[in-house]
N, C-alpha and C. Protein backbone atom coordinates (compact mmCIF):
# COMPACT_ATOMS: atom_id res chain seq x y z
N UNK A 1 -29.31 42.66 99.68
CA UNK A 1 -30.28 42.14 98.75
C UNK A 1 -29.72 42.27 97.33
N UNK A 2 -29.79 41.23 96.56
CA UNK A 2 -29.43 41.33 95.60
C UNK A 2 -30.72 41.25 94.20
N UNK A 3 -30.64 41.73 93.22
CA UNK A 3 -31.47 41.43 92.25
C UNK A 3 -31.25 41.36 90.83
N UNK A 4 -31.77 40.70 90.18
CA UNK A 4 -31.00 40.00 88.51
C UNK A 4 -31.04 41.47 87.64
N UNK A 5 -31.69 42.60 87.62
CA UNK A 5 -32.24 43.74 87.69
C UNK A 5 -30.34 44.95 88.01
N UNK A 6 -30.26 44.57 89.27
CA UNK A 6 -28.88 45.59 89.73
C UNK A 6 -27.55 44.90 89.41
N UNK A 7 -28.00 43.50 89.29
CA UNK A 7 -26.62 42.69 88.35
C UNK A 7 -26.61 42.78 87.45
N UNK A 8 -27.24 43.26 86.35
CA UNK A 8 -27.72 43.41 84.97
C UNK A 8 -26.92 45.44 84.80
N UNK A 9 -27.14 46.09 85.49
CA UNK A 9 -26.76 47.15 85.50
C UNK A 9 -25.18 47.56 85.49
N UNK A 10 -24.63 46.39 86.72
CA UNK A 10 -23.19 46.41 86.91
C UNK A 10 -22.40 45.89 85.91
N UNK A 11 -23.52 44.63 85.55
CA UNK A 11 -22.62 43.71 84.04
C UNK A 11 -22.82 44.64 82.63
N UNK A 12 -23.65 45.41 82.89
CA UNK A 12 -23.36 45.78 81.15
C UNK A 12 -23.89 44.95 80.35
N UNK A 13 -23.86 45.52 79.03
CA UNK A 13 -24.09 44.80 77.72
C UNK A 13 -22.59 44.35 77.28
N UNK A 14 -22.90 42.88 77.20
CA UNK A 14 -21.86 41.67 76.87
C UNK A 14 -20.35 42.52 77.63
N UNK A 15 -21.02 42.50 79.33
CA UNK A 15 -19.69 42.75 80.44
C UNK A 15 -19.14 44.08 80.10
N UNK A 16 -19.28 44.71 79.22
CA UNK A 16 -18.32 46.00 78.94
C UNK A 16 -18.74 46.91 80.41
N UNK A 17 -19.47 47.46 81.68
CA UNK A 17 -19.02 48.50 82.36
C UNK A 17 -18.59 47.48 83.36
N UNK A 18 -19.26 46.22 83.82
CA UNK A 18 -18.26 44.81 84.63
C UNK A 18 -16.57 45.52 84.26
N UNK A 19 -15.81 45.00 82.89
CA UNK A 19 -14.75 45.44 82.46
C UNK A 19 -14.50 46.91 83.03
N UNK A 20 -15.34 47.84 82.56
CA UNK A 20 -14.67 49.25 83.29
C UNK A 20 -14.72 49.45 84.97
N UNK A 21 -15.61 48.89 84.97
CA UNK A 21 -15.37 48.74 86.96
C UNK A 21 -14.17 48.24 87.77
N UNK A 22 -13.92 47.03 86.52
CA UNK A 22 -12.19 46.39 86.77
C UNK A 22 -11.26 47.35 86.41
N UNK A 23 -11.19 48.19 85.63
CA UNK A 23 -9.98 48.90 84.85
C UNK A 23 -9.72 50.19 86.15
N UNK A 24 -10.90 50.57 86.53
CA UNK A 24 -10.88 51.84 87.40
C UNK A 24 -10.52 51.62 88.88
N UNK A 25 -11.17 50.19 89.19
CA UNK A 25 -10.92 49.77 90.56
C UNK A 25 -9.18 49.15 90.64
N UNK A 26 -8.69 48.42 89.47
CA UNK A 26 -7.36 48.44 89.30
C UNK A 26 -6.35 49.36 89.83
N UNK A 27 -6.86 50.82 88.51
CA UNK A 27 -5.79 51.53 88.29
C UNK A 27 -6.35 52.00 90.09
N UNK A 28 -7.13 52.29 90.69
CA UNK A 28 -7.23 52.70 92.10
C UNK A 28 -6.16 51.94 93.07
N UNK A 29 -6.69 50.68 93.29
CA UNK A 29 -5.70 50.33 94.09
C UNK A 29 -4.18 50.27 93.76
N UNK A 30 -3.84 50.24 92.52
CA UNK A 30 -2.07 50.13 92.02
C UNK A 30 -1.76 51.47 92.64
N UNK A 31 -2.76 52.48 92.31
CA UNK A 31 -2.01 53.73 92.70
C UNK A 31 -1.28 54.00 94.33
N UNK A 32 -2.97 53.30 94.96
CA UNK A 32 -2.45 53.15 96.49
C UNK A 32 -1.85 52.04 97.30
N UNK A 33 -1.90 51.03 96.58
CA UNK A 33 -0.93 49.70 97.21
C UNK A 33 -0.02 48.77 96.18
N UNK A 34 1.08 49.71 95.67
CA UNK A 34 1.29 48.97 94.66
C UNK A 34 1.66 47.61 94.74
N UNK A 35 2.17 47.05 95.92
CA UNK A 35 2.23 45.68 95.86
C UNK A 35 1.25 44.86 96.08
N UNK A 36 -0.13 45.35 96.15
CA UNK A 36 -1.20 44.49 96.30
C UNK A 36 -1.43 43.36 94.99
N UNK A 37 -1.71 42.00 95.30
CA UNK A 37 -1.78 41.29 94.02
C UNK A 37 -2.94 41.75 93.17
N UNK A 38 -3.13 41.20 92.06
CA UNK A 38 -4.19 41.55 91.10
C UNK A 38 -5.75 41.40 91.80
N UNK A 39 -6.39 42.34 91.47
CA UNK A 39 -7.73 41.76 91.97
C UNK A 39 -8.99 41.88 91.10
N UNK A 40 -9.94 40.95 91.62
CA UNK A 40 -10.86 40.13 89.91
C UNK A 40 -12.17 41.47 90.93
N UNK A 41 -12.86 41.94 90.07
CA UNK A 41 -13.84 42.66 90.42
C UNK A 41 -15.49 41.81 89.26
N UNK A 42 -15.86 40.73 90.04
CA UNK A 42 -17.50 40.21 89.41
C UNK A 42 -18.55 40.48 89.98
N UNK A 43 -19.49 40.18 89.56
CA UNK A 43 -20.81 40.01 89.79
C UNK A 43 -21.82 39.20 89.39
N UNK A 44 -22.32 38.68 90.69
CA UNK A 44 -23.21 37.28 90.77
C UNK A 44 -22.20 36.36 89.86
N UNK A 45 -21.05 36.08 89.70
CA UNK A 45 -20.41 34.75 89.22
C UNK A 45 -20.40 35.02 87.70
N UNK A 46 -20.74 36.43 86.94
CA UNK A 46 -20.72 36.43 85.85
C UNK A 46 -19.71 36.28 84.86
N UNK A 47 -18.52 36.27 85.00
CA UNK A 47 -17.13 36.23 84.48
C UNK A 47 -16.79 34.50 84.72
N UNK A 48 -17.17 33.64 85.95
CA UNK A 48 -17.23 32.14 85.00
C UNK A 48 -18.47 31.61 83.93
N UNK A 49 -19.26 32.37 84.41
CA UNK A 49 -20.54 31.39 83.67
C UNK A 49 -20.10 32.27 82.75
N UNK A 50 -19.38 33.34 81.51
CA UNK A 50 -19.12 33.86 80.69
C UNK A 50 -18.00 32.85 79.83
N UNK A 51 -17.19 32.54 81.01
CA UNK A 51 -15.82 31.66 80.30
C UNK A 51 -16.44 30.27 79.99
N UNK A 52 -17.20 29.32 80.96
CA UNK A 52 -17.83 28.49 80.38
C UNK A 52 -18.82 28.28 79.07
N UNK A 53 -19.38 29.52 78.92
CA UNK A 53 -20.70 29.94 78.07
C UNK A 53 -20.02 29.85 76.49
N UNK A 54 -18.40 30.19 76.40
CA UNK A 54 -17.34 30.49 75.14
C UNK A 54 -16.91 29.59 75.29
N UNK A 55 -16.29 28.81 76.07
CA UNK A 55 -15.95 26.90 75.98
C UNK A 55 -16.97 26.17 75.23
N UNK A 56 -17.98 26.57 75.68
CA UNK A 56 -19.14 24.96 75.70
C UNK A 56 -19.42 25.87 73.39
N UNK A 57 -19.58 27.30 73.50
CA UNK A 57 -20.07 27.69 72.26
C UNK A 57 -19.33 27.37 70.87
N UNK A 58 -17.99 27.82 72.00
CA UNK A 58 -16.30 27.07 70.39
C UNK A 58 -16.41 25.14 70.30
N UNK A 59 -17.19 24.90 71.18
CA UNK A 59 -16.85 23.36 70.83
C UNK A 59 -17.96 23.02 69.96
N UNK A 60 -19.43 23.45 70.43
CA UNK A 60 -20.35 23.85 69.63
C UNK A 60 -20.69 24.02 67.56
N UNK A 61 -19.54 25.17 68.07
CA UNK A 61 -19.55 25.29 67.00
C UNK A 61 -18.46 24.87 66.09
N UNK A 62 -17.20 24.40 66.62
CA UNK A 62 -16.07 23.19 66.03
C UNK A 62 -16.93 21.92 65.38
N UNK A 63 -18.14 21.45 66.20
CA UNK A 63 -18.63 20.16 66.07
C UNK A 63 -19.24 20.77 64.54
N UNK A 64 -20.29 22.23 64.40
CA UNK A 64 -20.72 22.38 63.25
C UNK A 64 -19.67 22.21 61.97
N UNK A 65 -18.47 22.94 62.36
CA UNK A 65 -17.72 22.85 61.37
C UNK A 65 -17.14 21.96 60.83
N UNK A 66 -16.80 20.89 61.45
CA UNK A 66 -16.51 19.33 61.25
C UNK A 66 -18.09 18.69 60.28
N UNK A 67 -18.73 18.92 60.72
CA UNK A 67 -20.04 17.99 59.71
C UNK A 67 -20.18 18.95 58.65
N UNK A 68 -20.23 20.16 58.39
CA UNK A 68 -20.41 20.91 57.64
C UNK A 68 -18.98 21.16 56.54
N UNK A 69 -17.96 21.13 57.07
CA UNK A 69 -16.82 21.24 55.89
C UNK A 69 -16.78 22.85 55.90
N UNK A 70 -17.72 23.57 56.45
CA UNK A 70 -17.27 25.21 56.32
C UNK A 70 -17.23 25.74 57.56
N UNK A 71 -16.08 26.80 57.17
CA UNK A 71 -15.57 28.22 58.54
C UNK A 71 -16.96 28.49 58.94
N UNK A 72 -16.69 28.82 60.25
CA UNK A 72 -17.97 29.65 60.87
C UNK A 72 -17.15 30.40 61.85
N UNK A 73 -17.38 31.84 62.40
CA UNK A 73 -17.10 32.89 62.96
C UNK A 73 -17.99 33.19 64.28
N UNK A 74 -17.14 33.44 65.37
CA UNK A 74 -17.55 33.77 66.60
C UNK A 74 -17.86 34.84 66.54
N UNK A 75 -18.68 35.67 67.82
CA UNK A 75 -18.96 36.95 67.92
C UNK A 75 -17.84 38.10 68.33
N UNK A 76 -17.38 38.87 68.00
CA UNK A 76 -16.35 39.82 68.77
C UNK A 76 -16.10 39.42 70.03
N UNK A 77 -14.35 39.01 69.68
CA UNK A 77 -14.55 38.82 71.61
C UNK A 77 -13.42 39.78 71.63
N UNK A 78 -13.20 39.58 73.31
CA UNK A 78 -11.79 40.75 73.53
C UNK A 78 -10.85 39.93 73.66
N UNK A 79 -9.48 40.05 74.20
CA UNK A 79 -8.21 39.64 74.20
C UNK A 79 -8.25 38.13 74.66
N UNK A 80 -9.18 38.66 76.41
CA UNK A 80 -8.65 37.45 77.08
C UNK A 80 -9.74 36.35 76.81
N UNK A 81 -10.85 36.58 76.18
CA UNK A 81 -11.92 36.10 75.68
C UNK A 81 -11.69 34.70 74.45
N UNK A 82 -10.53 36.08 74.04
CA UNK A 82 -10.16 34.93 72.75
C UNK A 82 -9.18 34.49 72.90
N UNK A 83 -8.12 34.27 73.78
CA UNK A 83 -7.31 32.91 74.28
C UNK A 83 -8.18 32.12 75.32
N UNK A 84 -8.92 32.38 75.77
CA UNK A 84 -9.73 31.19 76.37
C UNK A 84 -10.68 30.17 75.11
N UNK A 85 -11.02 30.70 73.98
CA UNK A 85 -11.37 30.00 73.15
C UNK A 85 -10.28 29.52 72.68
N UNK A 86 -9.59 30.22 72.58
CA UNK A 86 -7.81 29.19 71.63
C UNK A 86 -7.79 27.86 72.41
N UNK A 87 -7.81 28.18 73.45
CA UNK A 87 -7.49 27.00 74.74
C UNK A 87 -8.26 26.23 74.54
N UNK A 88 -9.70 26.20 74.53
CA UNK A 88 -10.34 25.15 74.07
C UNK A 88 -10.42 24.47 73.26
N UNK A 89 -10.31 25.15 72.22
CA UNK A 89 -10.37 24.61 70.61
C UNK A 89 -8.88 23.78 70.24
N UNK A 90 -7.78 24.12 71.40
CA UNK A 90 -6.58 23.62 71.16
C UNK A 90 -6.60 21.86 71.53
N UNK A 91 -7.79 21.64 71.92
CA UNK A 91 -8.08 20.32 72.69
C UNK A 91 -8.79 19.31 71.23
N UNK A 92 -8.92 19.97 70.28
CA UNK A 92 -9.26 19.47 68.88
C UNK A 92 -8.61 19.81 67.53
N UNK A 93 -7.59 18.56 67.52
CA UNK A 93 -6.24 18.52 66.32
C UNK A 93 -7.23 18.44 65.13
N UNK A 94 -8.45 18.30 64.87
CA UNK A 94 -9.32 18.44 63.19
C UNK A 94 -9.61 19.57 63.25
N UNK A 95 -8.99 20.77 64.18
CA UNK A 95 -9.84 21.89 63.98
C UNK A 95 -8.24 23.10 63.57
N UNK A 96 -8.65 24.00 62.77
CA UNK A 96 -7.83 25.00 63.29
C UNK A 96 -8.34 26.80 63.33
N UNK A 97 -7.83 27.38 63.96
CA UNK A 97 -8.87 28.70 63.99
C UNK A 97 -7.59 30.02 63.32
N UNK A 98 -8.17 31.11 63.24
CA UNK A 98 -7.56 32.25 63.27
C UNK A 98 -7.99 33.28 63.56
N UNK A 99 -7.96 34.68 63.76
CA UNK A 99 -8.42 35.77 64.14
C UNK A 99 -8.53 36.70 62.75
N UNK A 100 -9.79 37.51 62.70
CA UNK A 100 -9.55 38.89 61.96
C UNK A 100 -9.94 40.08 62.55
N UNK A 101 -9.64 40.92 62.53
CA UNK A 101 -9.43 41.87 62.80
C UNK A 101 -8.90 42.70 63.42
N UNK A 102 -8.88 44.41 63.97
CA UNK A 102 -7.93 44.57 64.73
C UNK A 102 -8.84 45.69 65.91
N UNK A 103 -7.84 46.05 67.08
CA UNK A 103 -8.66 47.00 67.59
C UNK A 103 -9.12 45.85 68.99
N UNK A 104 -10.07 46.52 69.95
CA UNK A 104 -10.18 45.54 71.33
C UNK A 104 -11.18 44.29 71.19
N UNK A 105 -11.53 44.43 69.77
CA UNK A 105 -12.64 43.31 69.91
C UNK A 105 -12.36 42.55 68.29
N UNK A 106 -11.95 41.26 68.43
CA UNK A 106 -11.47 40.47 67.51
C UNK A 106 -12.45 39.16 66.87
N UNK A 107 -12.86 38.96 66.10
CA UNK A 107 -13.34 37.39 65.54
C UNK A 107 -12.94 36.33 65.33
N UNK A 108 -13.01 35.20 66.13
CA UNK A 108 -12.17 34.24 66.08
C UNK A 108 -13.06 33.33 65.15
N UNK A 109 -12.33 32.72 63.55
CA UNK A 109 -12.94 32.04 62.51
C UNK A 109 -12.15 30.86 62.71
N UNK A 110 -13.50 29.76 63.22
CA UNK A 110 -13.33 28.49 63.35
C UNK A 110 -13.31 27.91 61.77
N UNK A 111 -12.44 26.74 61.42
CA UNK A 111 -12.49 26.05 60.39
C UNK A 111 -12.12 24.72 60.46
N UNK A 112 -12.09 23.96 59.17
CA UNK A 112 -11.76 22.24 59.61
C UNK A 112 -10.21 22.05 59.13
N UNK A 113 -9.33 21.52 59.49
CA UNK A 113 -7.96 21.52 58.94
C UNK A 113 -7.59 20.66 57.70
């Protein structure tokens, strides 16, 4: 049985213990099979509807920045968070972005070129 309630528990606030469940269940199996391939640890499908949710939001908000003429700034993302937005946004030559800050959680500042 599953419930939105015990998926909500596993995912964390914006995925962070999801993420530590991966880091621990990782370093577990490397220890005991090191040639086992990588393995994705989700729940209820939350890690695509996350990657889609940052596609559909950077284009979103590319479109604001194009009518508007000004930067606008994403929410902290993490590493792989924010090359999946690069990737998208790389699909629009009027746009260009950059990152500030430093540390595991970065801001990616959309602007018009």
């Amino acid at each position: 049985m599953r419930t939105r309630r015990s998926d909500g528990l596993l995912i964390g606030r914006a995925g962070e213990t999801l993420r530590s469940l991966q880091m621990i269940v990782t370093a577990i199996l490397q220890r005991r099979y090191s040639r086992l391939p990588s393995t994705v640890v989700d729940v209820g499908g939350y890690k695509q509807r996350r990657e889609n949710f940052l596609r559909k939001k950077a284009m979103a908000i590319a479109k604001i920045v194009l009518e508007t003429g000004r930067e606008m700034a994403l929410d902290p993302l993490t590493d792989k968070e924010r090359r999946l937005v690069e990737q998208a946004l790389d699909e629009k030559p009027e746009i260009r972005y950059y990152t500030i800050g430093t540390g595991y959680r970065k801001n990616v500042i959309i602007a018009p070129r």
